[in-house]
Protein backbone atom coordinates (compact mmCIF):
# COMPACT_ATOMS: atom_id res chain seq x y z
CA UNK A 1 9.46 -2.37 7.20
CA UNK A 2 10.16 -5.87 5.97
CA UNK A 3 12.90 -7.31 3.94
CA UNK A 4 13.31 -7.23 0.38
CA UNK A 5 16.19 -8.20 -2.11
CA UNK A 6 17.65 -4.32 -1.82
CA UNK A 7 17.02 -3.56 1.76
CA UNK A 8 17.21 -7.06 3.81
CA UNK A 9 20.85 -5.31 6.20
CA UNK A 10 18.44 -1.58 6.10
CA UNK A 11 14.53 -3.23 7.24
CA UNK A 12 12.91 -2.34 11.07
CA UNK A 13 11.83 -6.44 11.31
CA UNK A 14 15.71 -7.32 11.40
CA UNK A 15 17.12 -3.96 13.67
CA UNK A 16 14.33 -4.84 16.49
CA UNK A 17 15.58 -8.93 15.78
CA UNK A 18 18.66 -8.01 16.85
CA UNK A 19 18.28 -5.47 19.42
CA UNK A 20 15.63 -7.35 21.01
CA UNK A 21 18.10 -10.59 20.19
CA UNK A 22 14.82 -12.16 19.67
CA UNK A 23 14.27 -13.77 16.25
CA UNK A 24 10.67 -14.50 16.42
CA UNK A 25 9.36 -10.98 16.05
CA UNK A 26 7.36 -10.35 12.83
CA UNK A 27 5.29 -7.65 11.37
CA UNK A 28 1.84 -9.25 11.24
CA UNK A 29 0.52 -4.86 10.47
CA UNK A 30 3.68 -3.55 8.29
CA UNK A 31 3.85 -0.22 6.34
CA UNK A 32 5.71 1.06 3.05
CA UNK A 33 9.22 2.22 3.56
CA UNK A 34 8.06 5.83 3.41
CA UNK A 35 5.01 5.81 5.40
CA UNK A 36 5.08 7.11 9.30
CA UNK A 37 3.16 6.15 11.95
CA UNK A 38 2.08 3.01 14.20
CA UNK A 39 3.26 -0.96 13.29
CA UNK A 40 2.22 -3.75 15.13
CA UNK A 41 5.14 -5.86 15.96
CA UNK A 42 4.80 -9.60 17.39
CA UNK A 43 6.69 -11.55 19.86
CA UNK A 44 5.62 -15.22 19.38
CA UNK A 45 4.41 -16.96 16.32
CA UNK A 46 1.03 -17.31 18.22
CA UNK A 47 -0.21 -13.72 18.17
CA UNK A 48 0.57 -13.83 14.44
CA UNK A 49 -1.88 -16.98 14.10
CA UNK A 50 -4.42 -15.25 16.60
CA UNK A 51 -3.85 -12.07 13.83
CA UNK A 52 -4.91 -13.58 11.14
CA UNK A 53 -7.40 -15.79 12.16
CA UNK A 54 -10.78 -15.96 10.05
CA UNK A 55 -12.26 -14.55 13.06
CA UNK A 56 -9.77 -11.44 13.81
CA UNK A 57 -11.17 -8.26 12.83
CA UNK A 58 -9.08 -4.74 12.77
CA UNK A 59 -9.15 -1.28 11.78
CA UNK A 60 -6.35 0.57 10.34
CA UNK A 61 -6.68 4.48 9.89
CA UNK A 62 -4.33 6.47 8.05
CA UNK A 63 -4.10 10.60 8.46
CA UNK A 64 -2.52 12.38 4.71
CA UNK A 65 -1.97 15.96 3.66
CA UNK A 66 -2.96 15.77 0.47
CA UNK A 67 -2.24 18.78 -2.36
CA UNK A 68 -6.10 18.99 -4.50
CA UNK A 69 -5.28 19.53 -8.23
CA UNK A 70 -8.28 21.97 -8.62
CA UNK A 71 -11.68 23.08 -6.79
CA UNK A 72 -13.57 19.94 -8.65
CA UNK A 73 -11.00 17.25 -7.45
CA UNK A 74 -11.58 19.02 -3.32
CA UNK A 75 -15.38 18.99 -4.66
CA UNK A 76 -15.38 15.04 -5.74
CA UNK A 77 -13.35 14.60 -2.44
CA UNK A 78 -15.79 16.03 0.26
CA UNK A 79 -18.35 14.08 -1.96
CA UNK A 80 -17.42 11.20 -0.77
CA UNK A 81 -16.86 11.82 3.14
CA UNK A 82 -18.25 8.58 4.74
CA UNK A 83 -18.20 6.25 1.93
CA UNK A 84 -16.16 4.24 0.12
CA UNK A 85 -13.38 5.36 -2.19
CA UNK A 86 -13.37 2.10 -4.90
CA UNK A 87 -10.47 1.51 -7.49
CA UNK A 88 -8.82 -1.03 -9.21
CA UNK A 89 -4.97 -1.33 -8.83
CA UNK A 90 -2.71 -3.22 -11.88
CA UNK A 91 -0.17 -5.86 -11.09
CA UNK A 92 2.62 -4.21 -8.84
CA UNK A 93 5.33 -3.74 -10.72
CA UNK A 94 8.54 -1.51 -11.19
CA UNK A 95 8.50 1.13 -10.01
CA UNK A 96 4.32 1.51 -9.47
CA UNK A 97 0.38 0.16 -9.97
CA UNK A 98 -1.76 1.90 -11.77
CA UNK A 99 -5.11 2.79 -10.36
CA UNK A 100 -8.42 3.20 -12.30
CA UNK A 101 -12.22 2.87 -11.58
CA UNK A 102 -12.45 -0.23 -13.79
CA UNK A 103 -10.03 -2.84 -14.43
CA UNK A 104 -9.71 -3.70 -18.43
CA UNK A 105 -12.13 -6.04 -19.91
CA UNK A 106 -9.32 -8.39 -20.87
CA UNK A 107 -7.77 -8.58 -17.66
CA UNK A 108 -7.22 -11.70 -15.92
CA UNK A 109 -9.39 -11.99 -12.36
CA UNK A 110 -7.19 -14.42 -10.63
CA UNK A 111 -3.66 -14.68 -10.27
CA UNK A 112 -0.49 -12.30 -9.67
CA UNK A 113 -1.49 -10.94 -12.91
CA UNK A 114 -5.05 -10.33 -12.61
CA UNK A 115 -6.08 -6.52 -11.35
CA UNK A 116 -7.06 -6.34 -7.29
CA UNK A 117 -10.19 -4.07 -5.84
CA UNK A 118 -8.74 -1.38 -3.58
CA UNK A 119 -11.44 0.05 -1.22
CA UNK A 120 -10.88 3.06 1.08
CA UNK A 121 -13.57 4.98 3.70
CA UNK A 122 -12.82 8.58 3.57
CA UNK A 123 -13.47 9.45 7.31
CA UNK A 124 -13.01 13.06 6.94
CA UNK A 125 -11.91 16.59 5.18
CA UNK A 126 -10.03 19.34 6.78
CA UNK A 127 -8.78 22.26 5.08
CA UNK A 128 -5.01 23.42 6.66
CA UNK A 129 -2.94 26.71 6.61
CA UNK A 130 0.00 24.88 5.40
CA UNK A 131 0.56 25.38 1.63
CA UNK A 132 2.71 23.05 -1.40
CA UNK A 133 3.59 24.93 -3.97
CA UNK A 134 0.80 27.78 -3.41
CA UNK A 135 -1.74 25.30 -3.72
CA UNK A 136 -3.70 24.48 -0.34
CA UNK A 137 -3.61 21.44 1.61
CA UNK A 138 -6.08 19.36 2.90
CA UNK A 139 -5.84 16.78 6.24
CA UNK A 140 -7.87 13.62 5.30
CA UNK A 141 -8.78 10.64 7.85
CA UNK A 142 -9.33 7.65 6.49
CA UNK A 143 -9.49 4.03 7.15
CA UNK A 144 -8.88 0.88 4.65
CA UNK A 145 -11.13 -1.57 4.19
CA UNK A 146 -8.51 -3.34 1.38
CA UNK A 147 -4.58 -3.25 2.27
CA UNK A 148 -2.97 -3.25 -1.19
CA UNK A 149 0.94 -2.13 -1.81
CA UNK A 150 0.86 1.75 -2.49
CA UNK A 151 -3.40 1.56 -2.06
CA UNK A 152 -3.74 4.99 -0.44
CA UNK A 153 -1.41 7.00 -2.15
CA UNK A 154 -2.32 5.15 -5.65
CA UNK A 155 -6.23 5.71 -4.65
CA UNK A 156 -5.53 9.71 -3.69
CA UNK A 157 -3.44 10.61 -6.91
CA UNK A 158 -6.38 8.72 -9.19
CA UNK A 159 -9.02 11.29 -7.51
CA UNK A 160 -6.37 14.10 -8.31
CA UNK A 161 -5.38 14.94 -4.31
CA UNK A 162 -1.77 13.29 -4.54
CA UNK A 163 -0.33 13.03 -0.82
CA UNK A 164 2.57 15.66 -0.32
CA UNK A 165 5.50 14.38 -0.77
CA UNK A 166 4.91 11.25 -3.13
CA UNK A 167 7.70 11.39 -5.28
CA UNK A 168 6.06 8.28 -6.60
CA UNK A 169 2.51 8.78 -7.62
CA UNK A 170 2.59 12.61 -7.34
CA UNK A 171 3.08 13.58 -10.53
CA UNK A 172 1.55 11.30 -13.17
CA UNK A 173 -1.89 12.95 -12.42
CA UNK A 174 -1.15 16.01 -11.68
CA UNK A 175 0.54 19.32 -13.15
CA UNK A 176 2.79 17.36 -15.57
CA UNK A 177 5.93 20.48 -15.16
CA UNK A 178 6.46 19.07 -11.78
CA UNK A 179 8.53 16.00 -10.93
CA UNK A 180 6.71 15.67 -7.64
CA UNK A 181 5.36 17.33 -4.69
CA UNK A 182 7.95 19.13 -2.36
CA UNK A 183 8.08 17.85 1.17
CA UNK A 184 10.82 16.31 3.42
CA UNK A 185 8.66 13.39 3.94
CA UNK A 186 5.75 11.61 2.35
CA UNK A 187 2.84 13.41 4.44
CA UNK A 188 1.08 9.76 5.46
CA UNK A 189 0.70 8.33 8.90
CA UNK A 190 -0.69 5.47 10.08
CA UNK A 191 -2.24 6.70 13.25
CA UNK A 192 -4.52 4.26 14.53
CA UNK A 193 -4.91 0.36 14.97
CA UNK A 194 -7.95 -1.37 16.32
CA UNK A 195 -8.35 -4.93 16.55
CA UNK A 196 -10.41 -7.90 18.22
CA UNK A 197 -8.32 -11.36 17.81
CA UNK A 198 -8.78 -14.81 19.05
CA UNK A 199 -6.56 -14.87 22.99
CA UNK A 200 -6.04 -19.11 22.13
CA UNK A 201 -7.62 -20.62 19.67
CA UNK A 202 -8.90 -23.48 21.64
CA UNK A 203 -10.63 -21.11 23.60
CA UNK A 204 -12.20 -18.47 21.21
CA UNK A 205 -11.99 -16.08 23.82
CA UNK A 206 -11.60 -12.81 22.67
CA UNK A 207 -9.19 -9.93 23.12
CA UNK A 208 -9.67 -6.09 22.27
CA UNK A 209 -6.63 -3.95 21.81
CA UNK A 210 -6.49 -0.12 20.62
CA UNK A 211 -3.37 2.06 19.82
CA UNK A 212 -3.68 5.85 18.31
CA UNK A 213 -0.89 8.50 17.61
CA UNK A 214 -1.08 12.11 16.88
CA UNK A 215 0.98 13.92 14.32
């Protein structure tokens, strides 16, 4: 969504720059490159301010067809409907985090290299017709309480229900004869964004804005 070294001429913040000729727009809400769904794109430096004010709350809920590794991993999965999914992601580096329920002992708790607390509420669980591989599918809702790089998909793959599609994390904890989960697309969607921000700081007045989309 946003620039990096490799795609700064191939990003959505620079296209809508210089469509919308307009070089003040920024992604205060941004995805990774291969998720779908809703972004929240600013105008003015002020709504960004008013974003991420102390004050601001938001919600951000994700929709994910996610490929079960076995009947426990869609039992330890329905388990947790309503509560929160907790993990602990490594320092981001190439080409992926690792995620695990505990960081190690001897890791450092501040700093880029120290290991950050991913937290996830698993909305709900809905069995689909479509099938990966033979295996059945599952359609989970779920909203993030954290927003770490790769969090979802990291946090699904660690409880064994890799998203379809993740050519990343879709693999290393699942049936280790496949490369990755067949799909087009990674099978993630953000698909709704909630938030209450300050309208003027000087004010404190509040303002409530709510956008959904449907696969």
């Amino acid at each position: 969504c946003s620039p990096t070294v490799d795609n700064f001429f191939e990003n959505v913040l620079l296209k809508m720059q210089q469509v919308f000729e307009n070089p003040q727009l920024a992604l205060p809400h941004k995805l990774d490159q291969d998720t779908s769904g809703l972004m929240l794109v600013s105008k003015s430096p002020d709504f960004v301010r008013s974003f991420m004010h102390p004050n601001t709350t938001s919600t951000k809920r994700y929709r994910a067809l996610v490929v079960p590794n076995d009947e426990l991993a869609v039992r330890k999965l329905k388990a947790h409907v309503g509560k929160v999914i907790t993990h602990w992601r490594s320092p981001i580096g190439p080409p992926k985090g690792i995620f695990q329920d505990e960081p190690p002992p001897d890791a450092p708790r501040t700093g880029k290299q120290s290991w950050k607390k991913c937290e996830t509420v698993l909305l709900t669980v809905t069995p689909t017709s479509a099938k990966n591989q033979g295996k059945s599918t599952l359609d989970l809702e779920l909203e993030l309480i954290t927003g770490r790089t790769h969090q979802l998909r990291g946090q699904l793959a660690a409880v064994g229900c890799p998203i379809s599609g993740d050519r990343m994390y879709g693999s290393e904890y699942s049936d280790p004869d496949r490369r990755y989960l067949p799909s087009p697309d990674l099978c993630l969607q953000a698909c709704h964004i909630e938030f209450k921000l300050e309208d003027g700081i000087e004010d404190q007045t509040q303002k409530h804005e709510s956008f959904s989309s449907t696969l």
